[in-house]
N, C-alpha and C. Protein backbone atom coordinates (compact mmCIF):
# COMPACT_ATOMS: atom_id res chain seq x y z
N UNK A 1 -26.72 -21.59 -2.62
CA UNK A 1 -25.79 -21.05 -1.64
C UNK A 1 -24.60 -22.00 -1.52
N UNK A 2 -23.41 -21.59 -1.68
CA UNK A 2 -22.19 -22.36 -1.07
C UNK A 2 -22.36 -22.39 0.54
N UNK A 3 -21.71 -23.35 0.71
CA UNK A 3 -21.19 -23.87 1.88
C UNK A 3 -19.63 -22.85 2.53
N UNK A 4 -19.73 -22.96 3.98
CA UNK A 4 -18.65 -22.66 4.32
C UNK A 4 -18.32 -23.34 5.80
N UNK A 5 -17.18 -23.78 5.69
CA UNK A 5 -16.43 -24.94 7.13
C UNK A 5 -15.73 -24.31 7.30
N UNK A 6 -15.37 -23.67 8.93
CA UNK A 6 -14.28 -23.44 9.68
C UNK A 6 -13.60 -24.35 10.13
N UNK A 7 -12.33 -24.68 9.72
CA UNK A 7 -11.49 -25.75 10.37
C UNK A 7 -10.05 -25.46 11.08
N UNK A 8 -10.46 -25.49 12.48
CA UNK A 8 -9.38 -25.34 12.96
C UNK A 8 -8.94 -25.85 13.87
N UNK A 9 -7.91 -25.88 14.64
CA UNK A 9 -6.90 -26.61 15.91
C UNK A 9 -7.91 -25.90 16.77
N UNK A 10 -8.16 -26.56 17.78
CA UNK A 10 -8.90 -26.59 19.05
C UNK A 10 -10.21 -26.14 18.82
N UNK A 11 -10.29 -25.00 20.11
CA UNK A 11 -11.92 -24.27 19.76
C UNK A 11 -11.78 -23.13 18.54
N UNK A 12 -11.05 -22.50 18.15
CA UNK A 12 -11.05 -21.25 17.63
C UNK A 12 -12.54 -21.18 16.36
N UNK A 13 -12.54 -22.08 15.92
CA UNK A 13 -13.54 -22.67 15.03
C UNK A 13 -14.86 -22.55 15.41
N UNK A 14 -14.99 -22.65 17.04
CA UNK A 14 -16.54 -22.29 17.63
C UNK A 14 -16.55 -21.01 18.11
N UNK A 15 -15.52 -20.47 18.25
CA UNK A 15 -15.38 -19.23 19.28
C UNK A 15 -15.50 -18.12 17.99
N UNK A 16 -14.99 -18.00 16.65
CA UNK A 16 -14.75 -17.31 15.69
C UNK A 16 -16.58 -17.34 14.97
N UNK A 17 -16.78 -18.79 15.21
CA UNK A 17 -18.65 -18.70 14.46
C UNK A 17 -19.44 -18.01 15.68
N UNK A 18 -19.51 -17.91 16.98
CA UNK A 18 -20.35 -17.68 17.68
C UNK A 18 -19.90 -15.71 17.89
N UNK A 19 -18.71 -15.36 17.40
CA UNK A 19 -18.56 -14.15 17.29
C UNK A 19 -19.16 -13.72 16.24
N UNK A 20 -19.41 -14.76 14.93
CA UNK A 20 -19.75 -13.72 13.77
C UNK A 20 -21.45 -14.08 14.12
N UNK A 21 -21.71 -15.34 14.73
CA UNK A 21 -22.72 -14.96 15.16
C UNK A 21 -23.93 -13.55 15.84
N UNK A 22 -23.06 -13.15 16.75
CA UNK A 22 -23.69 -12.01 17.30
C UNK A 22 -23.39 -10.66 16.67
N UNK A 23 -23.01 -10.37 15.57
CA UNK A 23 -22.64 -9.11 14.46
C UNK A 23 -23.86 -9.73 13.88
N UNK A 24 -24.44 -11.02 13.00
CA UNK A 24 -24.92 -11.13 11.59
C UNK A 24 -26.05 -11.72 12.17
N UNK A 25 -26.19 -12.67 13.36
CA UNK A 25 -27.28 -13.02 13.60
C UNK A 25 -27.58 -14.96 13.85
N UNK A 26 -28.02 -15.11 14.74
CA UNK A 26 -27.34 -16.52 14.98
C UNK A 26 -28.28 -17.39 13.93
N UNK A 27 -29.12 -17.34 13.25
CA UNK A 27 -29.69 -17.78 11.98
C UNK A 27 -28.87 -17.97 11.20
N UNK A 28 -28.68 -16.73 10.50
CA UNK A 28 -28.28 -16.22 9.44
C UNK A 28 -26.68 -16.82 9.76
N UNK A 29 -25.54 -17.34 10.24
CA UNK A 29 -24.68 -18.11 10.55
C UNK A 29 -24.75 -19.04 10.39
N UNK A 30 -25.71 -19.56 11.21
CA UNK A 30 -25.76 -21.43 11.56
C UNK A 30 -26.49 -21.54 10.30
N UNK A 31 -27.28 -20.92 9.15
CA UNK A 31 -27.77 -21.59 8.10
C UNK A 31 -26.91 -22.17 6.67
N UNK A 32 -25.40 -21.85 6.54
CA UNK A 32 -24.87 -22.07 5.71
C UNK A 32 -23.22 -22.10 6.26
N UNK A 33 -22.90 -21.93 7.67
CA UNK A 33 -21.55 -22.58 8.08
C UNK A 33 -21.39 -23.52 9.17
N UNK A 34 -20.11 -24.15 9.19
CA UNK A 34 -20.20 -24.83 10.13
C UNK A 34 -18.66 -24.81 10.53
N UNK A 35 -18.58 -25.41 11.34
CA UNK A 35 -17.06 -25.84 12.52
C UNK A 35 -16.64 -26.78 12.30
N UNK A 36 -15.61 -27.11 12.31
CA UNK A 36 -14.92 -28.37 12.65
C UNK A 36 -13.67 -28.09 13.57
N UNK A 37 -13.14 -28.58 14.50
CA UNK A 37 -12.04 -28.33 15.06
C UNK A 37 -11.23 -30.09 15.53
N UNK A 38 -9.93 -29.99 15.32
CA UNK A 38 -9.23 -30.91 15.90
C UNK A 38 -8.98 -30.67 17.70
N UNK A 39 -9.20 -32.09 17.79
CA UNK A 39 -9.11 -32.17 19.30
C UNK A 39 -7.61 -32.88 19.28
N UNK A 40 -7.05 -32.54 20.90
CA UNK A 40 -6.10 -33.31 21.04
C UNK A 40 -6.40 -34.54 20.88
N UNK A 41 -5.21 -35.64 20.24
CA UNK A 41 -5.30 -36.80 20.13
C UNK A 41 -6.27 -37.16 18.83
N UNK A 42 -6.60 -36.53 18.09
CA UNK A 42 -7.37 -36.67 16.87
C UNK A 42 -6.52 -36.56 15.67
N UNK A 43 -6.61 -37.21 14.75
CA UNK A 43 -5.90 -37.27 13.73
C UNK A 43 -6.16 -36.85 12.05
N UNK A 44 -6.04 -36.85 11.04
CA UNK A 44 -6.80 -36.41 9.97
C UNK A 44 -7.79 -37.17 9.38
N UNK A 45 -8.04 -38.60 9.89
CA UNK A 45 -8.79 -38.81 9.87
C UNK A 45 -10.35 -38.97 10.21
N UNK A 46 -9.87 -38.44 11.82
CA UNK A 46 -11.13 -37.94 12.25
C UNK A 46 -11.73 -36.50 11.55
N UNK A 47 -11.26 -35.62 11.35
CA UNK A 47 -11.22 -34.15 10.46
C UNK A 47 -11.70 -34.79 9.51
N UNK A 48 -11.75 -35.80 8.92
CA UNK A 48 -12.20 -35.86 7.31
C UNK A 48 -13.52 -36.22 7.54
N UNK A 49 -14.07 -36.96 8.34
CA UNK A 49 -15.44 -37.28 9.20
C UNK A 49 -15.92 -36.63 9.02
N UNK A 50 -15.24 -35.58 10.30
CA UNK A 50 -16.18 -33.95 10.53
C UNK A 50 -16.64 -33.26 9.13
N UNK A 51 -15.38 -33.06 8.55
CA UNK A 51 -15.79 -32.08 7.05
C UNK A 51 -16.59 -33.45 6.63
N UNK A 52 -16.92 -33.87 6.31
CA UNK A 52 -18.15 -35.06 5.54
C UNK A 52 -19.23 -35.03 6.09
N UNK A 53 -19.73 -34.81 7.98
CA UNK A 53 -20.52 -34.32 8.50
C UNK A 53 -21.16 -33.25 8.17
N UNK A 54 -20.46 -32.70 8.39
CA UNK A 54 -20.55 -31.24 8.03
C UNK A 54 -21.24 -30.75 6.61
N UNK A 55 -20.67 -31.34 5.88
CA UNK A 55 -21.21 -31.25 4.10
C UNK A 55 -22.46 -31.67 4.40
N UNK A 56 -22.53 -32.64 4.99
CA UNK A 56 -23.63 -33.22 4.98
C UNK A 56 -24.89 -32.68 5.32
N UNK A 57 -24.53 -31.89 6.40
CA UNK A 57 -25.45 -31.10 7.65
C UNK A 57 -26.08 -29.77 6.78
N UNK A 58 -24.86 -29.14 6.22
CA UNK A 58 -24.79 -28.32 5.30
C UNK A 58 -25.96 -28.94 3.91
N UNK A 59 -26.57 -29.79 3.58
CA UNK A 59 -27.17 -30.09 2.39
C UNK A 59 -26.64 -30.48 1.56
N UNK A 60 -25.15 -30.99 1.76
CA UNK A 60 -24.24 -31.11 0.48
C UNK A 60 -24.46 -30.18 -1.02
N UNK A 61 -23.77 -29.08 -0.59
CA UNK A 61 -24.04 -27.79 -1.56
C UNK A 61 -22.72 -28.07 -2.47
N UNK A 62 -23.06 -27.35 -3.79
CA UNK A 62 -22.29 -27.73 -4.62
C UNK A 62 -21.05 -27.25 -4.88
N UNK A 63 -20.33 -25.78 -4.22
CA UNK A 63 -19.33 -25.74 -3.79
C UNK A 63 -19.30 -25.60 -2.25
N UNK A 64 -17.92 -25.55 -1.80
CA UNK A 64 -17.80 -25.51 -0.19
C UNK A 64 -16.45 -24.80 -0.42
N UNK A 65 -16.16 -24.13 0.58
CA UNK A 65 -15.02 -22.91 0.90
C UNK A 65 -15.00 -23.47 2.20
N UNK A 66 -13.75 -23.90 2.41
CA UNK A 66 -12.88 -24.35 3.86
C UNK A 66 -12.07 -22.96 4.18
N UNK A 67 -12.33 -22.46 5.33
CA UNK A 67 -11.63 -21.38 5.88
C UNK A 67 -10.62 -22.41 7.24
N UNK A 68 -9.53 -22.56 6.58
CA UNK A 68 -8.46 -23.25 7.98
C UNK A 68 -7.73 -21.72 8.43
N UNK A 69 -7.40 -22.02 9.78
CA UNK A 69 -6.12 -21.65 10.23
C UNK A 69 -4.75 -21.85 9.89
N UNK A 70 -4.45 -22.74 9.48
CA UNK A 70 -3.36 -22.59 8.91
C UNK A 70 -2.26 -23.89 7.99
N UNK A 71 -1.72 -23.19 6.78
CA UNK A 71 -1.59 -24.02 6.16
C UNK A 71 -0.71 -25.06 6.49
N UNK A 72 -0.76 -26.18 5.81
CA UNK A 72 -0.35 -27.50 6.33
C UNK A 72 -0.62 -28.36 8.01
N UNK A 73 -1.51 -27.26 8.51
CA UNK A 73 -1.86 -28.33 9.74
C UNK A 73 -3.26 -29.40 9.27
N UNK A 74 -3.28 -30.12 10.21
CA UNK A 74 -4.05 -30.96 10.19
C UNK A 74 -5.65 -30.35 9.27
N UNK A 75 -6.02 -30.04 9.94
CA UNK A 75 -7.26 -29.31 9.03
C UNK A 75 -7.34 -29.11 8.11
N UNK A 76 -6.29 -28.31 7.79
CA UNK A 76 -5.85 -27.91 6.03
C UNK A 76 -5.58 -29.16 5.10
N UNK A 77 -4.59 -29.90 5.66
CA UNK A 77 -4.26 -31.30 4.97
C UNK A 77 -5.40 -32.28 4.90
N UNK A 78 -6.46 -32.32 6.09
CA UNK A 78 -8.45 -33.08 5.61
C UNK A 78 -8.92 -32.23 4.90
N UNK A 79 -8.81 -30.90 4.84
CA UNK A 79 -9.47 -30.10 3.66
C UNK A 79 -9.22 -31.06 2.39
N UNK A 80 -7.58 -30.71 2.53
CA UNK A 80 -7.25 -31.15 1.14
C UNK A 80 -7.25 -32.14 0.35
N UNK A 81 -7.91 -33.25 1.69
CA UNK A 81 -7.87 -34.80 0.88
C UNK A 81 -9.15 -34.62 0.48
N UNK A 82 -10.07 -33.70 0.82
CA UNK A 82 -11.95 -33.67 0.18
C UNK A 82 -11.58 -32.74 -1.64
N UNK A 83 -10.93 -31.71 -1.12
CA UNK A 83 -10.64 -31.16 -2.04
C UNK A 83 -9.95 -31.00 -3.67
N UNK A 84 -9.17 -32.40 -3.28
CA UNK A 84 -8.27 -32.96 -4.81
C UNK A 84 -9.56 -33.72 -5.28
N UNK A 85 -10.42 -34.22 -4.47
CA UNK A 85 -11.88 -35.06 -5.74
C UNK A 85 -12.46 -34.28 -5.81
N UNK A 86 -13.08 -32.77 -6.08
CA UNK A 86 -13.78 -32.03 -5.95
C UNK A 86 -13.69 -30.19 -6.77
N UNK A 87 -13.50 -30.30 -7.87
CA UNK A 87 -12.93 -29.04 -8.31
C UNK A 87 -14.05 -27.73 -8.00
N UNK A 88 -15.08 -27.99 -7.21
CA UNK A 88 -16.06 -27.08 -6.71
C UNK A 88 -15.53 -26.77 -5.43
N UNK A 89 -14.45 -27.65 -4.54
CA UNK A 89 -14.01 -27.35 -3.24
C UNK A 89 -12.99 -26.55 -2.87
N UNK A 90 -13.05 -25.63 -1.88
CA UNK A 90 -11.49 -24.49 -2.27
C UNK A 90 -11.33 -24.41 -0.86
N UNK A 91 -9.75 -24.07 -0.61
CA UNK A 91 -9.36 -23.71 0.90
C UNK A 91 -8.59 -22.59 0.68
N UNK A 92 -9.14 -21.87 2.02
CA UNK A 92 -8.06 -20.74 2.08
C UNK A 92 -7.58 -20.78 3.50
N UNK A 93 -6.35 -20.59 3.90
CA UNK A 93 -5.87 -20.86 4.72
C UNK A 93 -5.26 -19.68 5.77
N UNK A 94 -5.68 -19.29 7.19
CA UNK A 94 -5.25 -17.67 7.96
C UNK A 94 -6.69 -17.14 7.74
N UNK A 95 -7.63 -17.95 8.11
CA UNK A 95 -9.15 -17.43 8.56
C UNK A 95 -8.92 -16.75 9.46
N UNK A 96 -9.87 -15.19 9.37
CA UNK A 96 -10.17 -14.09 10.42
C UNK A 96 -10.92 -14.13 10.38
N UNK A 97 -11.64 -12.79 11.41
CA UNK A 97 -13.00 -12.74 11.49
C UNK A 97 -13.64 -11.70 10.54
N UNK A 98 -12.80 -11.36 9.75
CA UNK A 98 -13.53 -9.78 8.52
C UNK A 98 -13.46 -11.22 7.82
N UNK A 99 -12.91 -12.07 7.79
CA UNK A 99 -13.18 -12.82 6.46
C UNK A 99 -14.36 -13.52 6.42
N UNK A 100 -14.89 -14.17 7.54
CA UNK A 100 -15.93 -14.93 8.05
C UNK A 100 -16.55 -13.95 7.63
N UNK A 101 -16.71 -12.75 8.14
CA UNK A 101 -17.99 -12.07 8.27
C UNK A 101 -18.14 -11.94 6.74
N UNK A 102 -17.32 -11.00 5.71
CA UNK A 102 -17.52 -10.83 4.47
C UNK A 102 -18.01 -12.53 3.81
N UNK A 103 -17.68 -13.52 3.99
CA UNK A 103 -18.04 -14.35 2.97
C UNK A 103 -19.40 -14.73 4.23
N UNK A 104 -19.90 -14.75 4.70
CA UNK A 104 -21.41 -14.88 5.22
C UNK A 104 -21.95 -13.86 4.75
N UNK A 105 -21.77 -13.36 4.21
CA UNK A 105 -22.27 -11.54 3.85
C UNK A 105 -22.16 -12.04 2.44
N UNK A 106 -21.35 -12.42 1.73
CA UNK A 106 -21.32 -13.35 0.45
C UNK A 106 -22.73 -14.27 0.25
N UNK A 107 -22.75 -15.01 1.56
CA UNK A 107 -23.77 -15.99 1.33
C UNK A 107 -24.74 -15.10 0.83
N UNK A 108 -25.35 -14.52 1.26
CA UNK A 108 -26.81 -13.83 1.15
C UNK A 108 -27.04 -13.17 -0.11
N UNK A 109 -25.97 -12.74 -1.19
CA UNK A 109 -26.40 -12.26 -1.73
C UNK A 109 -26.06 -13.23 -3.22
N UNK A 110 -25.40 -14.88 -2.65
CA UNK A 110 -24.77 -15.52 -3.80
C UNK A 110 -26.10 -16.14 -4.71
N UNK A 111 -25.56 -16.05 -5.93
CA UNK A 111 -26.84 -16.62 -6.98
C UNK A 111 -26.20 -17.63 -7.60
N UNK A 112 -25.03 -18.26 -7.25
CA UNK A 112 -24.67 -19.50 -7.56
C UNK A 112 -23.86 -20.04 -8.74
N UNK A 113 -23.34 -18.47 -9.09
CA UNK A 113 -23.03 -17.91 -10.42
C UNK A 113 -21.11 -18.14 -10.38
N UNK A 114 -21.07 -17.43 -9.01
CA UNK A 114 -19.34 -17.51 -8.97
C UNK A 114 -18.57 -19.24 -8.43
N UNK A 115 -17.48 -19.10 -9.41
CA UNK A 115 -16.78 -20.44 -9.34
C UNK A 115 -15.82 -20.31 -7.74
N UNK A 116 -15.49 -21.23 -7.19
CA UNK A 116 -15.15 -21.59 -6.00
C UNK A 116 -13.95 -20.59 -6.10
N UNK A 117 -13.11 -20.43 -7.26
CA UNK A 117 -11.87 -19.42 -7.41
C UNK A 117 -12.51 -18.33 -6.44
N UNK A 118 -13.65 -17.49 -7.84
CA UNK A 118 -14.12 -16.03 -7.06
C UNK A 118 -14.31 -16.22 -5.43
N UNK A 119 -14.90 -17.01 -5.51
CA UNK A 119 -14.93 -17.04 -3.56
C UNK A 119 -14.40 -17.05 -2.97
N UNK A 120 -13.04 -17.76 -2.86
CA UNK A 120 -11.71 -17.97 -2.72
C UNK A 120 -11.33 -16.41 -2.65
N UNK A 121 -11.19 -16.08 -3.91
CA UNK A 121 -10.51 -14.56 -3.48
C UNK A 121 -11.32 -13.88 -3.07
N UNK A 122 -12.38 -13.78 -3.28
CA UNK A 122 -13.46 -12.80 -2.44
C UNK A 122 -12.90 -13.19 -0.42
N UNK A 123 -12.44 -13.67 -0.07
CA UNK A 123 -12.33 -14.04 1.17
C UNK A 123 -10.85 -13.85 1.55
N UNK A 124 -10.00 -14.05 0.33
CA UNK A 124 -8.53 -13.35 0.98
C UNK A 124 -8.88 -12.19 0.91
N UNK A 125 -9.63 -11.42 -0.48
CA UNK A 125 -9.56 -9.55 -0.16
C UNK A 125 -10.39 -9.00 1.06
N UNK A 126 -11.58 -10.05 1.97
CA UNK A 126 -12.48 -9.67 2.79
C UNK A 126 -11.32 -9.65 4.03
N UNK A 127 -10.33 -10.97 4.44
CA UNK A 127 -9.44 -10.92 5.44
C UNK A 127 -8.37 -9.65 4.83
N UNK A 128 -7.66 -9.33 3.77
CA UNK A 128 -7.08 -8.44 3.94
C UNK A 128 -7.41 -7.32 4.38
N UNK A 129 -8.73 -6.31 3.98
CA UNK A 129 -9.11 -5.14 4.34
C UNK A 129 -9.67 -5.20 5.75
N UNK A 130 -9.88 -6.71 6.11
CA UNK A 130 -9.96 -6.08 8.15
C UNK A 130 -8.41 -6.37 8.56
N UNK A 131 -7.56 -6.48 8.19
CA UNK A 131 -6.08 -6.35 8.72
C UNK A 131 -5.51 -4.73 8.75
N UNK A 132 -5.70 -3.84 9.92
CA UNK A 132 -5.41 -2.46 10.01
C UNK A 132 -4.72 -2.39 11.14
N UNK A 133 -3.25 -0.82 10.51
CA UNK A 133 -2.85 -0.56 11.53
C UNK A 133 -2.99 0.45 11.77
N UNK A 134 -2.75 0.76 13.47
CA UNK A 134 -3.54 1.84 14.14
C UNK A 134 -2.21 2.19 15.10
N UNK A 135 -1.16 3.25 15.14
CA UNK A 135 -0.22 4.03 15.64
C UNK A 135 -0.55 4.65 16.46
N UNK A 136 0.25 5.26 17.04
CA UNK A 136 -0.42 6.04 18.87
C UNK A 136 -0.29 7.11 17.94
N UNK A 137 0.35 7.56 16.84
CA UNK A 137 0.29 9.20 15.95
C UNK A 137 -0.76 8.93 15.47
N UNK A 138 -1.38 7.91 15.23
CA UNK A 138 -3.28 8.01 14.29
C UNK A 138 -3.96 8.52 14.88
N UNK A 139 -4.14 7.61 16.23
CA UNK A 139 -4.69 7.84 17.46
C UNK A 139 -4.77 9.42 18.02
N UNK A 140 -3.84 9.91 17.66
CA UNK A 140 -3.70 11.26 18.37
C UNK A 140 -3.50 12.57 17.27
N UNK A 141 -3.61 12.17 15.82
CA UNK A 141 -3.65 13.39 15.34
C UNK A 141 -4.32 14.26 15.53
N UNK A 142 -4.73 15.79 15.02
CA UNK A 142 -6.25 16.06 14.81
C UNK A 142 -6.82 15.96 13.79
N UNK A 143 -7.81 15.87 14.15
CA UNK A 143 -8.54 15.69 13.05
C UNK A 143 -8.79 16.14 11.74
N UNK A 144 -8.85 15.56 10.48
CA UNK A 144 -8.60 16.35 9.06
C UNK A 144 -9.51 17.15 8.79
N UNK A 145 -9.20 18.59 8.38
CA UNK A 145 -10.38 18.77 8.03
C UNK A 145 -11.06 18.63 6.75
N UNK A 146 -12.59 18.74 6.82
CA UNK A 146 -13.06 18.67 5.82
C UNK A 146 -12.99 19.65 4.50
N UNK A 147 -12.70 19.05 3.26
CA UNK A 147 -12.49 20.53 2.01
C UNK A 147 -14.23 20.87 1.90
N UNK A 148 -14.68 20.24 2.06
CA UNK A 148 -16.57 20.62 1.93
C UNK A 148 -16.83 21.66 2.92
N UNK A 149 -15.77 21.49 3.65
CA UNK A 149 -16.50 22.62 5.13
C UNK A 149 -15.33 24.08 5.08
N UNK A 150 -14.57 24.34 4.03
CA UNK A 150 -13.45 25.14 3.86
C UNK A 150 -14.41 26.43 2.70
């Protein structure tokens, strides 16, 4: 199983795992991700700790997928100092919660086969397809009908 670290500015990092928690199951979460968040007054060096904790806590698995908030903040930039020694380590950066959920949904069925790339994109296409928009004309069309029922 890969690893997966949420790293982000403040709580969002606990608040985003304890949501995908209660969809997938608070096991099945806490067995292969973890959190990290910057506190005020913390610097990238403390973040590089955490993600080293973390690996650690995690079993030190042989790849790891960093889901940050956003690129070039602090998080992203301790990702990236684990990540230049490590060509098994990947970040993607604008973590949601379809993305969390799809790559925990990843975990379960990984055989250890896909390179940190596939995962990588497996997790931008999981955050793109929960990004939807919804118009007050969606909302209110009627409904299509079915050609099976014609």
């Amino acid at each position: 199983m890969f690893g997966i670290i949420v790293g982000t500015h403040g709580e969002f990092a606990n608040g985003i795992l304890e949501s995908a928690q209660m969809i997938l199951g608070e096991d099945l979460v806490n067995g292969g991700v973890r959190a990290v968040i910057l506190k005020r007054g913390e610097g990238p060096e403390n973040v590089i700790e955490k993600y080293k904790a973390a690996i650690a806590d995690l079993g030190n698995p042989e790849r790891v997928l960093f889901l940050n908030d956003l690129r070039g903040g602090t998080p992203y930039n301790a990702a990236s100092t684990l990540a230049v020694g490590d060509e098994h380590y990947g970040i993607v950066a604008g973590v949601n919660f379809p993305m969390l959920i799809g790559m925990v949904q990843e975990q379960m069925t990984d055989d250890g086969t896909a390179t940190i790339k596939e995962l990588m994109d497996k997790a931008v296409e999981a955050g793109k397809e929960g990004i939807v928009l919804t118009t007050y004309e969606d909302l209110n069309a009627p409904p299509a009908e079915d050609e099976d029922d014609l």
